[in-house]
Protein backbone atom coordinates (compact mmCIF):
# COMPACT_ATOMS: atom_id res chain seq x y z
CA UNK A 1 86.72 123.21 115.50
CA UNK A 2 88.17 119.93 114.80
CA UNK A 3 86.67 117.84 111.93
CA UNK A 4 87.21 114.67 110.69
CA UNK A 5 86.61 113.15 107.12
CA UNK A 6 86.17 109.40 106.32
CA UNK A 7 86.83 108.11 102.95
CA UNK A 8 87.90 104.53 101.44
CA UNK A 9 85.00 102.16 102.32
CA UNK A 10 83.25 100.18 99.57
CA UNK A 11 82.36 96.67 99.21
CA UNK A 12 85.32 94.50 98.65
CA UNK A 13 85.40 90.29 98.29
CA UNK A 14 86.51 88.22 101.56
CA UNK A 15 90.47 88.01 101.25
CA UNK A 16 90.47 91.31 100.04
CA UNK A 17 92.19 94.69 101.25
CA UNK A 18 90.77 97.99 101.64
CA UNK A 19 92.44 101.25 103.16
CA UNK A 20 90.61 103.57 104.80
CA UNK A 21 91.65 107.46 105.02
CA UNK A 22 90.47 109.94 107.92
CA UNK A 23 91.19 113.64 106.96
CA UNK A 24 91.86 115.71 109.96
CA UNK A 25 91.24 119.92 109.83
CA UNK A 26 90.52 122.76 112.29
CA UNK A 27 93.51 122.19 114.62
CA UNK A 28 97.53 120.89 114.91
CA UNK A 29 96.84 117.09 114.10
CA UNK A 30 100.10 116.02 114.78
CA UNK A 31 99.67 116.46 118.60
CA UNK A 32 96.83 114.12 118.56
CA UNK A 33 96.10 110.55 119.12
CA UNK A 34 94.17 108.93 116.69
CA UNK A 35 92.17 106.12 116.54
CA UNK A 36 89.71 103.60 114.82
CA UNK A 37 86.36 102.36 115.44
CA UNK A 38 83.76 99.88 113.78
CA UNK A 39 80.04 99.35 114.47
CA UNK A 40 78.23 96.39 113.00
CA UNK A 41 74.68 96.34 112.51
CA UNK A 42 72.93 95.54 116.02
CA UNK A 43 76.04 95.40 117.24
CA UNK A 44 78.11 97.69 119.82
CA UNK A 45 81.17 99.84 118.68
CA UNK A 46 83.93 97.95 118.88
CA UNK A 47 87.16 100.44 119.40
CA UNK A 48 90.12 98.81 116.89
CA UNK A 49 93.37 100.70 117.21
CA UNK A 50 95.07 103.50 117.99
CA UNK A 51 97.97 105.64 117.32
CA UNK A 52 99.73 108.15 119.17
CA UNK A 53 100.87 111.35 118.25
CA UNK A 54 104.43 110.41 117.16
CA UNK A 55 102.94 107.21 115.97
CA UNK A 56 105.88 105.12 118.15
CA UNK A 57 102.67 103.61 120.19
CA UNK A 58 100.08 101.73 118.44
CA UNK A 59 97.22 99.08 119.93
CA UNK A 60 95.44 96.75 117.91
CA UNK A 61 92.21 94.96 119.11
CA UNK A 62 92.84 91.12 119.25
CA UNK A 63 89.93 90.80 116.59
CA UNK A 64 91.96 93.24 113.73
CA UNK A 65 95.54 92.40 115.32
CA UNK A 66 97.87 90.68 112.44
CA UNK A 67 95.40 91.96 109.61
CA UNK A 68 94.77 95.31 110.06
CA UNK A 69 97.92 98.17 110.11
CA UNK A 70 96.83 101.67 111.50
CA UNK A 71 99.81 104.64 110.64
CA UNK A 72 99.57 108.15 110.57
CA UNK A 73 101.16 111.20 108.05
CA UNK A 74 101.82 114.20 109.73
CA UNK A 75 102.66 116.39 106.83
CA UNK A 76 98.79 115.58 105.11
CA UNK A 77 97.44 115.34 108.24
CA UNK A 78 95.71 111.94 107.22
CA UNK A 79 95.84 108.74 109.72
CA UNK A 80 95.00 105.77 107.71
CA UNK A 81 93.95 101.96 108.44
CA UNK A 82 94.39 99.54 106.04
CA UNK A 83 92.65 96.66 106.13
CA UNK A 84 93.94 93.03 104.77
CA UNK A 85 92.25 89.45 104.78
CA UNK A 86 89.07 91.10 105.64
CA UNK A 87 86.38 88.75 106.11
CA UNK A 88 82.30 89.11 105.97
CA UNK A 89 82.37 90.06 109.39
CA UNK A 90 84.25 93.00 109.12
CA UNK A 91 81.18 94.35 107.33
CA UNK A 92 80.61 97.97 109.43
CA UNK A 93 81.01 101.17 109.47
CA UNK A 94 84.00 102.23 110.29
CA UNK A 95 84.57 105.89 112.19
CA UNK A 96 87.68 107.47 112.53
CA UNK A 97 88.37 109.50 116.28
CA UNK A 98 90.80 112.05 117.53
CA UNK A 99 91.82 113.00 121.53
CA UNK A 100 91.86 116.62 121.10
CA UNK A 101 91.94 117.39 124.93
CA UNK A 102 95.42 115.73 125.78
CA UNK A 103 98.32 116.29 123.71
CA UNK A 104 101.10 114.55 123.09
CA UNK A 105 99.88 111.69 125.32
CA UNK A 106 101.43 108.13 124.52
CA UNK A 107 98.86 106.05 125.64
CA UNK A 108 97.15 103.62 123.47
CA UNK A 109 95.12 101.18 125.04
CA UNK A 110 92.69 103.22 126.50
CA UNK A 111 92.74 105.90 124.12
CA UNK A 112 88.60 104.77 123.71
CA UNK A 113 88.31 106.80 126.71
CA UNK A 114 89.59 109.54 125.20
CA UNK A 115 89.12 109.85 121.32
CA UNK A 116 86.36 112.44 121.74
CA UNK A 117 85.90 113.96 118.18
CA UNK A 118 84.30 111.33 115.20
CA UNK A 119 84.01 111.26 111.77
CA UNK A 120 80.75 110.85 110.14
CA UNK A 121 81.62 106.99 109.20
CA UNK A 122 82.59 105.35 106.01
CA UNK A 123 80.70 101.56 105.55
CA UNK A 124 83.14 98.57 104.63
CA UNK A 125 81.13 95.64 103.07
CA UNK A 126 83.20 92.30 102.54
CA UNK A 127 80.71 89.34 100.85
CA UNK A 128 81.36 85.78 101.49
């Protein structure tokens, strides 16, 4: 069974840069696309980024595009997303997601339809 493990969120000043780590067990990670969500309070979740298996494909969400870098380690079986120039509205918790069900897939874009398996969250604060 596939688990995922969020760590890196805290509270961090607006300009500021946070990375966040996902630990992935339970099965081969590096056939997997990853990916990155966030969900604000009273707010929808918003999907971020994604990263194929190989990592050679990535998407970025307009909103995080330019500020936010999503990369993956194969060997520690960790993805990662760090997080630069955050701003109060980045406040959220952020969930990290894994496509178990198609391997080796290069798609990207609409890897929200796929990313099946979540984290339990990690909460990213940025005051003003």
């Amino acid at each position: 069974q596939v688990q995922l493990v969020e760590s890196g969120g805290g509270l961090v000043q607006a300009g500021g840069s946070l990375r966040l780590s996902c630990a992935f067990s339970g099965r081969t990670f590096s056939s997997n696309t990853m990916g990155w969500f966030r969900q604000a309070p009273g707010k929808e979740r918003e999907f971020l980024t994604a990263i194929s298996w190989s990592g050679g494909n990535i998407y970025y969400a307009d909103s995080v595009k330019g500020r936010f870098t999503i990369s993956r380690d194969n060997a520690k079986n960790t993805v990662y997303l760090q997080m630069n120039s955050l701003k109060p509205e980045d406040t959220a918790v952020y969930y990290c997601a894994a496509d178990t069900r198609n391997p080796h897939s290069d798609y990207v874009e609409d890897a929200y339809r796929y990313l099946e398996v979540w984290g339990q969250g990690t909460l990213v604060t940025v005051s003003s």
